[in-house]
C-alpha atoms as a PDB file:
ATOM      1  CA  UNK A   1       0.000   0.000   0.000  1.00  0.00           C
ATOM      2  CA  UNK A   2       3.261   2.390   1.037  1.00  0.00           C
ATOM      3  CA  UNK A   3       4.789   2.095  -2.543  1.00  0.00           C
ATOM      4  CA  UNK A   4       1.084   2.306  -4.735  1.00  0.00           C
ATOM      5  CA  UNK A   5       0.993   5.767  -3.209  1.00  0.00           C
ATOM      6  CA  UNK A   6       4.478   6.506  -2.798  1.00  0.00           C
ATOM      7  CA  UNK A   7       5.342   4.931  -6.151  1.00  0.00           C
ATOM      8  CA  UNK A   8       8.994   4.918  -5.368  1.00  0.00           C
ATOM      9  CA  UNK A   9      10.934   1.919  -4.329  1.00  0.00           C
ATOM     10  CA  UNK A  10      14.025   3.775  -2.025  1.00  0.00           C
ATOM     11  CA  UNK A  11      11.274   6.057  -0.294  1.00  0.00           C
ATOM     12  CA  UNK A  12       9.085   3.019   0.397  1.00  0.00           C
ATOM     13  CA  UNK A  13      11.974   0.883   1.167  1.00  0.00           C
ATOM     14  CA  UNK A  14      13.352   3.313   3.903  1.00  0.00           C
ATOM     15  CA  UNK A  15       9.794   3.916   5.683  1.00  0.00           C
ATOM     16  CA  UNK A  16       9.206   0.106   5.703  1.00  0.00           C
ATOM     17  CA  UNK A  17      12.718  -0.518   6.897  1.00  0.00           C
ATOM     18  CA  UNK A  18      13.852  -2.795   4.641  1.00  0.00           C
ATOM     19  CA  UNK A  19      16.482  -2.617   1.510  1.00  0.00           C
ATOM     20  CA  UNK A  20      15.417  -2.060  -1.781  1.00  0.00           C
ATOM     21  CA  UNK A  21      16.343  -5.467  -3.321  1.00  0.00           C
ATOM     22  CA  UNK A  22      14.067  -7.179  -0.471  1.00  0.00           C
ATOM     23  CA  UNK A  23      11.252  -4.917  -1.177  1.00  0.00           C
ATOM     24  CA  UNK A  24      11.737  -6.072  -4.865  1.00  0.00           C
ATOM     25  CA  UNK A  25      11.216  -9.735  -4.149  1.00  0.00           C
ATOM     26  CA  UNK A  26       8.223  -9.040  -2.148  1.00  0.00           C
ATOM     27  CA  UNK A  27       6.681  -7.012  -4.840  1.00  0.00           C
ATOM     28  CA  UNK A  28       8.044  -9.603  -7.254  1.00  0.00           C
ATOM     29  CA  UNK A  29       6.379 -12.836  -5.472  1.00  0.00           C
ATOM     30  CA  UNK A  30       2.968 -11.692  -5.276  1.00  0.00           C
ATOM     31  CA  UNK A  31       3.339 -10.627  -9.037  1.00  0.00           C
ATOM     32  CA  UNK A  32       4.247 -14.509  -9.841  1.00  0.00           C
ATOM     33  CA  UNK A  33       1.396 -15.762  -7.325  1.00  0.00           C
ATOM     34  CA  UNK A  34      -0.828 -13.879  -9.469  1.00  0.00           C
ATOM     35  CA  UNK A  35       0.547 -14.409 -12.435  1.00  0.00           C
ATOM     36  CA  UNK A  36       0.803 -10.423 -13.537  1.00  0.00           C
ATOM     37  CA  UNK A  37       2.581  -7.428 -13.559  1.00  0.00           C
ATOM     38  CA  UNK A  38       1.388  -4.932 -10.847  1.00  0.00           C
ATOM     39  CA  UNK A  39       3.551  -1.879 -11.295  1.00  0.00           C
ATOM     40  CA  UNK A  40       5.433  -1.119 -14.354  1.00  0.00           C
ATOM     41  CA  UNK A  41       9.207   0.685 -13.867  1.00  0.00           C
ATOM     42  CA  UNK A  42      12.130   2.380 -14.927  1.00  0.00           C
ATOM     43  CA  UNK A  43      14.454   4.423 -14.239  1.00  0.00           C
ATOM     44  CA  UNK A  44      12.535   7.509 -13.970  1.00  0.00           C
ATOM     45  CA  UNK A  45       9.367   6.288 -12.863  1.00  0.00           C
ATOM     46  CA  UNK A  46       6.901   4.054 -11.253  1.00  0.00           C
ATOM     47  CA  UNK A  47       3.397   3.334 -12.575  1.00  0.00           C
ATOM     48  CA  UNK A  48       0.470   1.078 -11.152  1.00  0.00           C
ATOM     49  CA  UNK A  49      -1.021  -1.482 -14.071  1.00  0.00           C
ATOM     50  CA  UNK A  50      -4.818  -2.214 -14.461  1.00  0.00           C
ATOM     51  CA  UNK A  51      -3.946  -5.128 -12.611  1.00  0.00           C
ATOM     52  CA  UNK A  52      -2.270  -3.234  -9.553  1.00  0.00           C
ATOM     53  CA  UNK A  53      -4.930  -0.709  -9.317  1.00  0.00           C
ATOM     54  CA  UNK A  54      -7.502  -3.659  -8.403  1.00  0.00           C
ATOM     55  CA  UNK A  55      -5.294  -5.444  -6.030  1.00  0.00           C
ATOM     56  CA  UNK A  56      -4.103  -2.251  -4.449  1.00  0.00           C
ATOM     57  CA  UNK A  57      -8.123  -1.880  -3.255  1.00  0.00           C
ATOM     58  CA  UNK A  58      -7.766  -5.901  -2.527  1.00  0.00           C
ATOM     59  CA  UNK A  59      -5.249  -4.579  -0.144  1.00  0.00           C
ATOM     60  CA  UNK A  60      -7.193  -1.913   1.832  1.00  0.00           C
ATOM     61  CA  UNK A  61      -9.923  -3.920   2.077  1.00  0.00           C
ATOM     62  CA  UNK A  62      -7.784  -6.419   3.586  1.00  0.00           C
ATOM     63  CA  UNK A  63      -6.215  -3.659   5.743  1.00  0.00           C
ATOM     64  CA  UNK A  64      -9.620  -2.578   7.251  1.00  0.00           C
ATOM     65  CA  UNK A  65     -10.895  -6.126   7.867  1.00  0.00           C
ATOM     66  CA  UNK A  66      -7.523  -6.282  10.003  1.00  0.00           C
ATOM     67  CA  UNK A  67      -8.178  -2.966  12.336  1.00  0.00           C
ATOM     68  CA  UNK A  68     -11.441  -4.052  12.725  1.00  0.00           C
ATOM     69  CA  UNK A  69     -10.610  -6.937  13.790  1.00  0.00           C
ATOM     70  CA  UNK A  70      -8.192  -6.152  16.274  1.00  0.00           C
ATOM     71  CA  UNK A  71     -10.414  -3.581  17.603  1.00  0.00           C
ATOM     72  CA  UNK A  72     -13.469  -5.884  17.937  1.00  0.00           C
ATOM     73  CA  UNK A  73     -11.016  -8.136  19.812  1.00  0.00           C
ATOM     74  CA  UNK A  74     -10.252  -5.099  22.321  1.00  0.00           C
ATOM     75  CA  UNK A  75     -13.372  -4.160  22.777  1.00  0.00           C
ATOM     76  CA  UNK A  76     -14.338  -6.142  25.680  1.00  0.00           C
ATOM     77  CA  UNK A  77     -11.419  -3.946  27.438  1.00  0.00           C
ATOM     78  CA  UNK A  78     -12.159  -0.865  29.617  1.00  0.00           C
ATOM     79  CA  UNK A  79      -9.600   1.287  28.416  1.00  0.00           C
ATOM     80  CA  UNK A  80      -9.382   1.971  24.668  1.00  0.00           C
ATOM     81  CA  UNK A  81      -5.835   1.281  23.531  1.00  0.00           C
ATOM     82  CA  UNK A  82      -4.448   1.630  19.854  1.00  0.00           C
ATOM     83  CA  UNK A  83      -3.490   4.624  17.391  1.00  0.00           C
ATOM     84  CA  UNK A  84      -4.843   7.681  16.307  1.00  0.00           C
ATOM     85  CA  UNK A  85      -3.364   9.539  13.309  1.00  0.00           C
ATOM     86  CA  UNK A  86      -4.093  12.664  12.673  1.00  0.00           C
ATOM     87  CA  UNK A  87      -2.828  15.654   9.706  1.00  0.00           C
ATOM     88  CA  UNK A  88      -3.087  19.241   9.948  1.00  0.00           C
ATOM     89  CA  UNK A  89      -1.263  22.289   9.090  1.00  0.00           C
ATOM     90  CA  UNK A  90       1.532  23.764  11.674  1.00  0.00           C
ATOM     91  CA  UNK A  91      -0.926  26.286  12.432  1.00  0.00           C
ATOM     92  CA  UNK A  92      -3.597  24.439  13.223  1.00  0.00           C
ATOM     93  CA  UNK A  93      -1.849  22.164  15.250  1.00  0.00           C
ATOM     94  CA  UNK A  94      -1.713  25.038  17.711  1.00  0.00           C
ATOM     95  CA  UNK A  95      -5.025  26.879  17.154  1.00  0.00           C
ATOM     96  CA  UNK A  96      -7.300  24.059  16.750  1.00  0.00           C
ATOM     97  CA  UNK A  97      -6.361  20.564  18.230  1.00  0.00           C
ATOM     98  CA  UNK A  98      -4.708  21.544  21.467  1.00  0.00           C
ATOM     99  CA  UNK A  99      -8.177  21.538  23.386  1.00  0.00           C
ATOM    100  CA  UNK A 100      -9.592  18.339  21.353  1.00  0.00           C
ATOM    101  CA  UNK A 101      -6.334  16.445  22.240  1.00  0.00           C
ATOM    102  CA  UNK A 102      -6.260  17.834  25.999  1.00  0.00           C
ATOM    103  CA  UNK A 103      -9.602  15.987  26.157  1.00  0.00           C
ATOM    104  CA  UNK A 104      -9.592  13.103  24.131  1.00  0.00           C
ATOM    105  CA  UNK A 105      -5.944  12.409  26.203  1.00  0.00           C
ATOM    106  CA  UNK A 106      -7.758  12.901  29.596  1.00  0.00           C
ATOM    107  CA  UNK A 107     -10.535  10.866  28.510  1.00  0.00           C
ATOM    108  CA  UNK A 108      -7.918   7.484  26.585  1.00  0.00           C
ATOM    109  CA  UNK A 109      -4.563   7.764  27.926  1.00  0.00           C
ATOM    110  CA  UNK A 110      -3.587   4.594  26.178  1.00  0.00           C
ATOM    111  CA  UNK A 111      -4.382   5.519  23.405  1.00  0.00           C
ATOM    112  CA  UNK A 112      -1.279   6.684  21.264  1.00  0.00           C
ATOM    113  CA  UNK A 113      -1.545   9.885  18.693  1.00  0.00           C
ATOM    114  CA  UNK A 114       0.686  10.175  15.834  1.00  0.00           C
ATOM    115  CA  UNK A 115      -0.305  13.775  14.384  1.00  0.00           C
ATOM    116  CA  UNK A 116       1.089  14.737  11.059  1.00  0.00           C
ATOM    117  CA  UNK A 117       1.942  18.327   9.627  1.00  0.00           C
ATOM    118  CA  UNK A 118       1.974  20.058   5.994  1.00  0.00           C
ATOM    119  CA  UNK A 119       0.223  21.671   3.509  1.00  0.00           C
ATOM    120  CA  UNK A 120      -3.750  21.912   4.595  1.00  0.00           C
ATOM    121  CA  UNK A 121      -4.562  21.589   0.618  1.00  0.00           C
ATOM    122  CA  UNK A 122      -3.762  17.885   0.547  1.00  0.00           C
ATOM    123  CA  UNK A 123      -5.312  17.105   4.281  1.00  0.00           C
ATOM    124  CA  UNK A 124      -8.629  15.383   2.678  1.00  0.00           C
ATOM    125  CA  UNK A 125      -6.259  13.623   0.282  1.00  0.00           C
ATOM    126  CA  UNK A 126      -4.419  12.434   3.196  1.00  0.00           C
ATOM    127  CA  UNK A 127      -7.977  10.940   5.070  1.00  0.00           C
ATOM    128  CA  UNK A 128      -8.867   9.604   0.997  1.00  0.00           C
ATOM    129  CA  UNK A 129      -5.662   7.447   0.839  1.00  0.00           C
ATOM    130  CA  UNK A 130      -5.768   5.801   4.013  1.00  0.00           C
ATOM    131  CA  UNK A 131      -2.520   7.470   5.556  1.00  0.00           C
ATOM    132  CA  UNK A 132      -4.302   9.625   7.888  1.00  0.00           C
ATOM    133  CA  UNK A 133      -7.543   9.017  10.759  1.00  0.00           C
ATOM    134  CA  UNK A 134      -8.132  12.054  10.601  1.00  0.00           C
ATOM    135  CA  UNK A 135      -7.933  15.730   9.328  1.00  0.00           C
ATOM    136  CA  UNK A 136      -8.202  19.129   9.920  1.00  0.00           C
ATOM    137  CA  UNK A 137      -9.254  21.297   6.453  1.00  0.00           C
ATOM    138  CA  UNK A 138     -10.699  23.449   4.890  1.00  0.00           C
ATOM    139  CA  UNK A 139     -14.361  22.462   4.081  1.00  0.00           C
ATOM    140  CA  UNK A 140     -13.479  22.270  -0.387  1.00  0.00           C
ATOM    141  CA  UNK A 141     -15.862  22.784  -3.031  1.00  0.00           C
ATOM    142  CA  UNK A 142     -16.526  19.723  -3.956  1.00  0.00           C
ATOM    143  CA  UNK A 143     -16.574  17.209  -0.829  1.00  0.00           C
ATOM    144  CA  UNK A 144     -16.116  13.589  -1.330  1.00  0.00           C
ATOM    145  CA  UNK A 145     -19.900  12.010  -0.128  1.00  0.00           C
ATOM    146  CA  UNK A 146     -17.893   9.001   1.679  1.00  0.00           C
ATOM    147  CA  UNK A 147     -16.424  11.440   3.881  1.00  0.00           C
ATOM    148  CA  UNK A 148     -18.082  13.345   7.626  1.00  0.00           C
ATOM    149  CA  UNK A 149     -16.863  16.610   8.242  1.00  0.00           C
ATOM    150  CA  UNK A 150     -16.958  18.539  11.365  1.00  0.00           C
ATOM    151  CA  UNK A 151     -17.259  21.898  11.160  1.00  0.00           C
ATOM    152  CA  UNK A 152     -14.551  23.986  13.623  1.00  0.00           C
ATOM    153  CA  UNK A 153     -15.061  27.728  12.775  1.00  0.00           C
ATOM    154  CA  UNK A 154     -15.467  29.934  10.081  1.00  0.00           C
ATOM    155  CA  UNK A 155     -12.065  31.306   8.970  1.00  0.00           C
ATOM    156  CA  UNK A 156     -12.162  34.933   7.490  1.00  0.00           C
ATOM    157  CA  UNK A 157      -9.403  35.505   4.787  1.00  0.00           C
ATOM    158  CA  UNK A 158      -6.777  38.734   4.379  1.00  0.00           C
ATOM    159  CA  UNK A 159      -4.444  40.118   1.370  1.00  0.00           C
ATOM    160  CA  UNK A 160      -1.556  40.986   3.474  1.00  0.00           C
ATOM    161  CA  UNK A 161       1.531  42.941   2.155  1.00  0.00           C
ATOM    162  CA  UNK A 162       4.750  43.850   3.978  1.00  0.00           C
ATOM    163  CA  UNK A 163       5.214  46.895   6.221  1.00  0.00           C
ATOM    164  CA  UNK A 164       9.343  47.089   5.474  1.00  0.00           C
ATOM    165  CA  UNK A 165      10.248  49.579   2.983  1.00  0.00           C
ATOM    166  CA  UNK A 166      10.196  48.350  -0.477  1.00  0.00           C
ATOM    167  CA  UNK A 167       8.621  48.248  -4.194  1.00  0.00           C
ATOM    168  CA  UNK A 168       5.912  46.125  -2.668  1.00  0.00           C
ATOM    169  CA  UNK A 169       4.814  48.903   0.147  1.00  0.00           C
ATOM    170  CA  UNK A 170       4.888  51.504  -2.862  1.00  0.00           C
ATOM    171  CA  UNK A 171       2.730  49.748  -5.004  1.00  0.00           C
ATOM    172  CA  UNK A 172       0.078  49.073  -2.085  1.00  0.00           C
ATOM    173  CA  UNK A 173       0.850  52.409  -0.504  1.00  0.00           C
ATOM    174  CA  UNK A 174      -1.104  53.876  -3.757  1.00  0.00           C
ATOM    175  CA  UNK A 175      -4.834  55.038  -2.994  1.00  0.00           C
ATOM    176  CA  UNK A 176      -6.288  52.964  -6.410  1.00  0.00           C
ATOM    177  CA  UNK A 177      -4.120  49.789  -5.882  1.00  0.00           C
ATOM    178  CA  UNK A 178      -2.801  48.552  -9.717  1.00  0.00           C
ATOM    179  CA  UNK A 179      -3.461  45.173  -8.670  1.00  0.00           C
ATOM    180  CA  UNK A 180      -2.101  44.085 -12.300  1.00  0.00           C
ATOM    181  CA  UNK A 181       1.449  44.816 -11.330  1.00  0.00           C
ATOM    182  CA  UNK A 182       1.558  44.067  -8.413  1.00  0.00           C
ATOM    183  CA  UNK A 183       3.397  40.825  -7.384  1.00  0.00           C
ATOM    184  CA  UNK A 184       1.789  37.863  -5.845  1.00  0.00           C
ATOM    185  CA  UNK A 185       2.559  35.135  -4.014  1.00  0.00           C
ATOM    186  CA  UNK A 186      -0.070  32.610  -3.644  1.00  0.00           C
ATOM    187  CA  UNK A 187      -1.151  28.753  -2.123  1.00  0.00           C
ATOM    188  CA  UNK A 188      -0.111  26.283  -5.117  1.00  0.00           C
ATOM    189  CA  UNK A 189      -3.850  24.954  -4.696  1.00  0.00           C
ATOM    190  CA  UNK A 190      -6.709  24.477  -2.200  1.00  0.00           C
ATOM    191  CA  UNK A 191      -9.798  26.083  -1.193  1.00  0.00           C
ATOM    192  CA  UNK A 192      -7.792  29.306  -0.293  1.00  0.00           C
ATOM    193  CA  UNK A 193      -6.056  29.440  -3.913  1.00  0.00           C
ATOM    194  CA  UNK A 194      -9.360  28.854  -5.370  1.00  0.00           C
ATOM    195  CA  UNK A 195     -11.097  31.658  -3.440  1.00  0.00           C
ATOM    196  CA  UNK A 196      -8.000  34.114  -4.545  1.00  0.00           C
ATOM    197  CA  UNK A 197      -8.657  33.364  -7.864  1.00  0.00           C
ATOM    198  CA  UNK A 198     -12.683  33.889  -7.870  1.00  0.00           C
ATOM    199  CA  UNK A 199     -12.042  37.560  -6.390  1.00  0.00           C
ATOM    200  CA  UNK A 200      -8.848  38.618  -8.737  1.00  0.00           C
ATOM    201  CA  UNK A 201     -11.179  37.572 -11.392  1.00  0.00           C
ATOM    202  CA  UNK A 202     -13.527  40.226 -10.521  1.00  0.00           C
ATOM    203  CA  UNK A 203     -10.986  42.764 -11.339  1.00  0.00           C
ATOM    204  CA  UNK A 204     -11.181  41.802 -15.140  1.00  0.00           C
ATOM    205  CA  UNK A 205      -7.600  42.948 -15.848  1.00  0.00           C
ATOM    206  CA  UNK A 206      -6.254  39.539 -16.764  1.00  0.00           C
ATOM    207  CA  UNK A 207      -3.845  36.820 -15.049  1.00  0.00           C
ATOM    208  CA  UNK A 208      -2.182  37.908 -12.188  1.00  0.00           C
ATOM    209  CA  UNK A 209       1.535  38.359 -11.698  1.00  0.00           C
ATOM    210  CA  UNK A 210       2.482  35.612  -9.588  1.00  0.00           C
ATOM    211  CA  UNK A 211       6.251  35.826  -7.987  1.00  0.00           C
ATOM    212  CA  UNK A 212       5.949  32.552  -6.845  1.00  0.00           C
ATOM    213  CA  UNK A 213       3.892  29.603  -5.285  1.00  0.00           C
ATOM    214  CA  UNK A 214       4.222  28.258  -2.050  1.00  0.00           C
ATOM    215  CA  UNK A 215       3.092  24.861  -0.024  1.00  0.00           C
ATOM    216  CA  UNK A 216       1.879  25.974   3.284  1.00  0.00           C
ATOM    217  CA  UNK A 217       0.386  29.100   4.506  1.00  0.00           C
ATOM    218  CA  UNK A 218       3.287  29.445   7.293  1.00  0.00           C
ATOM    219  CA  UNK A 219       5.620  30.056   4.420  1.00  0.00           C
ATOM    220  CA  UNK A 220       3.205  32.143   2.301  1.00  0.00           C
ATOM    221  CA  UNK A 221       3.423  34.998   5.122  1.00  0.00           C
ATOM    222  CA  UNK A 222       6.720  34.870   5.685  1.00  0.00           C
ATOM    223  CA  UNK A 223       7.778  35.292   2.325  1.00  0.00           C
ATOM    224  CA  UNK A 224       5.180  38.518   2.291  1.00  0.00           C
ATOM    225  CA  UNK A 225       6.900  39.528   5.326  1.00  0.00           C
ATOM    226  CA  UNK A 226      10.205  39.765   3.798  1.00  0.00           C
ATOM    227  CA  UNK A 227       9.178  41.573   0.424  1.00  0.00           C
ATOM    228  CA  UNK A 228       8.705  39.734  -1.969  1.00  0.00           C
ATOM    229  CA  UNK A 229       5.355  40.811  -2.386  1.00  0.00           C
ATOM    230  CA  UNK A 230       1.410  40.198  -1.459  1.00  0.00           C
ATOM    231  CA  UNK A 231      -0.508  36.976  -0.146  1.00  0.00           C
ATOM    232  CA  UNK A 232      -3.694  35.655   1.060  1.00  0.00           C
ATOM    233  CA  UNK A 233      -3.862  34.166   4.184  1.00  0.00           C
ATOM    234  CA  UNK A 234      -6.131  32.846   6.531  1.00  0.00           C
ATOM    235  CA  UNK A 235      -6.409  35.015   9.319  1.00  0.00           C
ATOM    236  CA  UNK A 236      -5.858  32.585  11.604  1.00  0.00           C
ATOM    237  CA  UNK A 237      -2.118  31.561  10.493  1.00  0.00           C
ATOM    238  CA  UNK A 238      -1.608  35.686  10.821  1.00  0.00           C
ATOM    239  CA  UNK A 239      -2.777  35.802  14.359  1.00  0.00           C
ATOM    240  CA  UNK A 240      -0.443  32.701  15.590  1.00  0.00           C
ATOM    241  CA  UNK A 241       2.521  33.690  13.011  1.00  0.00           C
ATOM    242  CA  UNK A 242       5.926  34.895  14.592  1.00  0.00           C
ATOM    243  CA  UNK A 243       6.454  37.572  11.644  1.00  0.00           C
ATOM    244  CA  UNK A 244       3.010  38.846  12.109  1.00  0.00           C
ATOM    245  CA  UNK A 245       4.422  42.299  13.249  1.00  0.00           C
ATOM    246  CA  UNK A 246       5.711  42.678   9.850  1.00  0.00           C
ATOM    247  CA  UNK A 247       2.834  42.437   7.829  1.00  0.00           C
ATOM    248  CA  UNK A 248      -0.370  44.596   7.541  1.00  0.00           C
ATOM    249  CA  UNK A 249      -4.183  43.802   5.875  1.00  0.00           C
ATOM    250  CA  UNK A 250      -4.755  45.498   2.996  1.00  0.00           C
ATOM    251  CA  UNK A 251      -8.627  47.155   2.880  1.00  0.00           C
ATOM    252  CA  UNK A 252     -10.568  45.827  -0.128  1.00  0.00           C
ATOM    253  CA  UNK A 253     -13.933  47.173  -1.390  1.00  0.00           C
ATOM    254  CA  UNK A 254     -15.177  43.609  -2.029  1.00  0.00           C
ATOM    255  CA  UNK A 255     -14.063  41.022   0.306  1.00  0.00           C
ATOM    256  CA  UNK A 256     -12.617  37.597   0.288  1.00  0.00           C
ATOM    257  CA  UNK A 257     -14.937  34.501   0.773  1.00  0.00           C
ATOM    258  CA  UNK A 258     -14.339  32.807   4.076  1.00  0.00           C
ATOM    259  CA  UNK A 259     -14.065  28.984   4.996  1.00  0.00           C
ATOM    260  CA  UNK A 260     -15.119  26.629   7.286  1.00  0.00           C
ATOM    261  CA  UNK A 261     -12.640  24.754   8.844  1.00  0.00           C
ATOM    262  CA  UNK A 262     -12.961  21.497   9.988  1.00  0.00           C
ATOM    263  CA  UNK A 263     -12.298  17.700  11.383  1.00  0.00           C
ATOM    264  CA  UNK A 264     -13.122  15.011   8.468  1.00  0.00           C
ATOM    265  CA  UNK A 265     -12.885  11.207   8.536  1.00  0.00           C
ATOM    266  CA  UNK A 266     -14.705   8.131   6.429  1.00  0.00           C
ATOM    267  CA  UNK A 267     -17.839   7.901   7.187  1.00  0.00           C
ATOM    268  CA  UNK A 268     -17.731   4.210   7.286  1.00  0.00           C
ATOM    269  CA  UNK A 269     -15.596   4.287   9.960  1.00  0.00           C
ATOM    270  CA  UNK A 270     -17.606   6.861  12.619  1.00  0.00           C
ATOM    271  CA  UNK A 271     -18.801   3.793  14.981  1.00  0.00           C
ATOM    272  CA  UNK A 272     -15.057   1.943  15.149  1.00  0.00           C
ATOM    273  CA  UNK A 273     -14.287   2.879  19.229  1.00  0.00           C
ATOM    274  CA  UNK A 274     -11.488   4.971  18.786  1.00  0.00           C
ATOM    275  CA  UNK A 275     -12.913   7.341  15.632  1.00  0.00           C
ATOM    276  CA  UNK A 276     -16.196   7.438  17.980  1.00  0.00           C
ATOM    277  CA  UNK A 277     -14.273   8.661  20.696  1.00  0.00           C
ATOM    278  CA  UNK A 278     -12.045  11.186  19.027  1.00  0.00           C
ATOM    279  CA  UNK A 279     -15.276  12.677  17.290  1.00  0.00           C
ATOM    280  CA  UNK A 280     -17.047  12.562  20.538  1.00  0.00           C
ATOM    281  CA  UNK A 281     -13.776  14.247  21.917  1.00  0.00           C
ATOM    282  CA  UNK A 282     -14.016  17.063  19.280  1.00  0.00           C
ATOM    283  CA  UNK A 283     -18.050  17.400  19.180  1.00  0.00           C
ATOM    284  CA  UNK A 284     -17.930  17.930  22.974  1.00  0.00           C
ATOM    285  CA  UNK A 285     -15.171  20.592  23.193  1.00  0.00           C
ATOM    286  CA  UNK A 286     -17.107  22.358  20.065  1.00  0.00           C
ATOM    287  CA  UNK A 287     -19.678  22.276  22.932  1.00  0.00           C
ATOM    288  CA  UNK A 288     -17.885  23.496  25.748  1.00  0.00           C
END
């Protein structure tokens, strides 16, 4: 499952601990059990075959049936115990889940949390390919129907600029901002990228000029904060970023669309104990 979504044999061989040449047999023994090729290689790339696309959801099936099993089998125990994985964005992991963790640890102490960080754009991508529990993100335009979302809050959004002196500050110093020229720096894609693009298109004066894209909010304002030109952030990551002195909100006569942020999860998987609990965890501090 680790190489059909890593689709490299050193980076799937190093996270599974073994060498390369033993990961090859492996790969190369169910291929003779079942008498075809599952992934077709080079030496530039890796590629799942018809054939390795179908066992590949053989495998998670036979994946879940395992968890389920072992946590029917603990059931009957009266302290949870197991793993809960979770992804979020660096920011989030110190807005948002502090108080859900605080609780869900007070309430399961044996139950062990492996939390994830990076960019929030691929966190429902992270839930849809099995590496992840859960996720925090930003509620997208088009949800997946297998998946429950919990909303968090509603995030308002900013187009921040730099308060050193510089081009930038001239250009958004100006009283009828030439939003044309001026230089952005923008989310590579994601709900936030999306909603940058619906309101620049209201301006009617073509593509943007985009200095460069970055993965990860975090980065985003930092890179505003140094120069090279203007962003769009959540406001959240401003409020809990360390260069947040060195930015400023730029006014807009029409704003930007906020988000709701939020927990997701498969839906399938909302009565297993542990996923109960957690959501239970985060539904009653949403509460509180």
């Amino acid at each position: 499952m680790h190489l059909s979504n890593s689709l490299h044999f050193s980076k799937t061989a190093q996270a599974k601990h073994v060498s390369p040449s033993t990961l090859s047999r492996c790969i190369q023994r169910i291929e003779d059990e079942l008498g075809v090729r599952l992934l077709n290689r080079d030496n530039r790339s890796v590629v799942l075959t018809e054939a390795g696309l179908l066992f590949k959801q053989y495998a998670l099936q036979q994946l879940e049936q395992w968890e389920l099993l072992k946590r029917s089998i603990k059931q009957s125990k009266s302290e949870l115990e197991g793993q809960i994985n979770l992804y979020c964005s660096v920011t989030a992991a110190y807005s948002h889940l502090p108080p859900i963790l605080e609780r869900f640890r007070l309430l399961h102490p044996k139950v062990e949390i492996k939390l994830s960080t990076g960019d929030s754009a691929v966190a429902v991508d992270q839930v849809l390919q099995h590496q992840v529990d859960f996720a925090i993100t930003a509620y997208p335009d088009t949800f997946p129907a297998r998946l429950h979302f919990i909303q968090l809050a509603e995030i308002p959004l900013s187009i921040i600029g730099p308060t050193i002196t510089c081009a930038v500050t001239q250009q958004i110093s100006q009283a009828n901002i030439d939003w044309k020229n001026v230089p952005f720096i923008l989310p590579e894609h994601g709900s936030v990228r999306r909603r940058f693009d619906n309101w620049y298109r209201l301006f009617k004066i073509g593509k943007p000029h985009i200095y460069a894209k970055v993965a990860g909010h975090e980065a985003l304002i930092s890179m505003v904060a140094l120069g090279c030109g203007v962003g769009i952030v959540p406001d959240v990551v401003i409020e809990n970023s360390p260069v947040r002195d060195r930015v400023q909100s730029l006014s807009v006569t029409t704003p930007l669309q906020s988000f709701d942020l939020g927990i997701c999860c498969y839906k399938t998987r909302a009565n297993e104990p542990l996923i109960s609990a957690f959501i239970g965890c985060v539904e009653g501090d949403l509460i509180n």
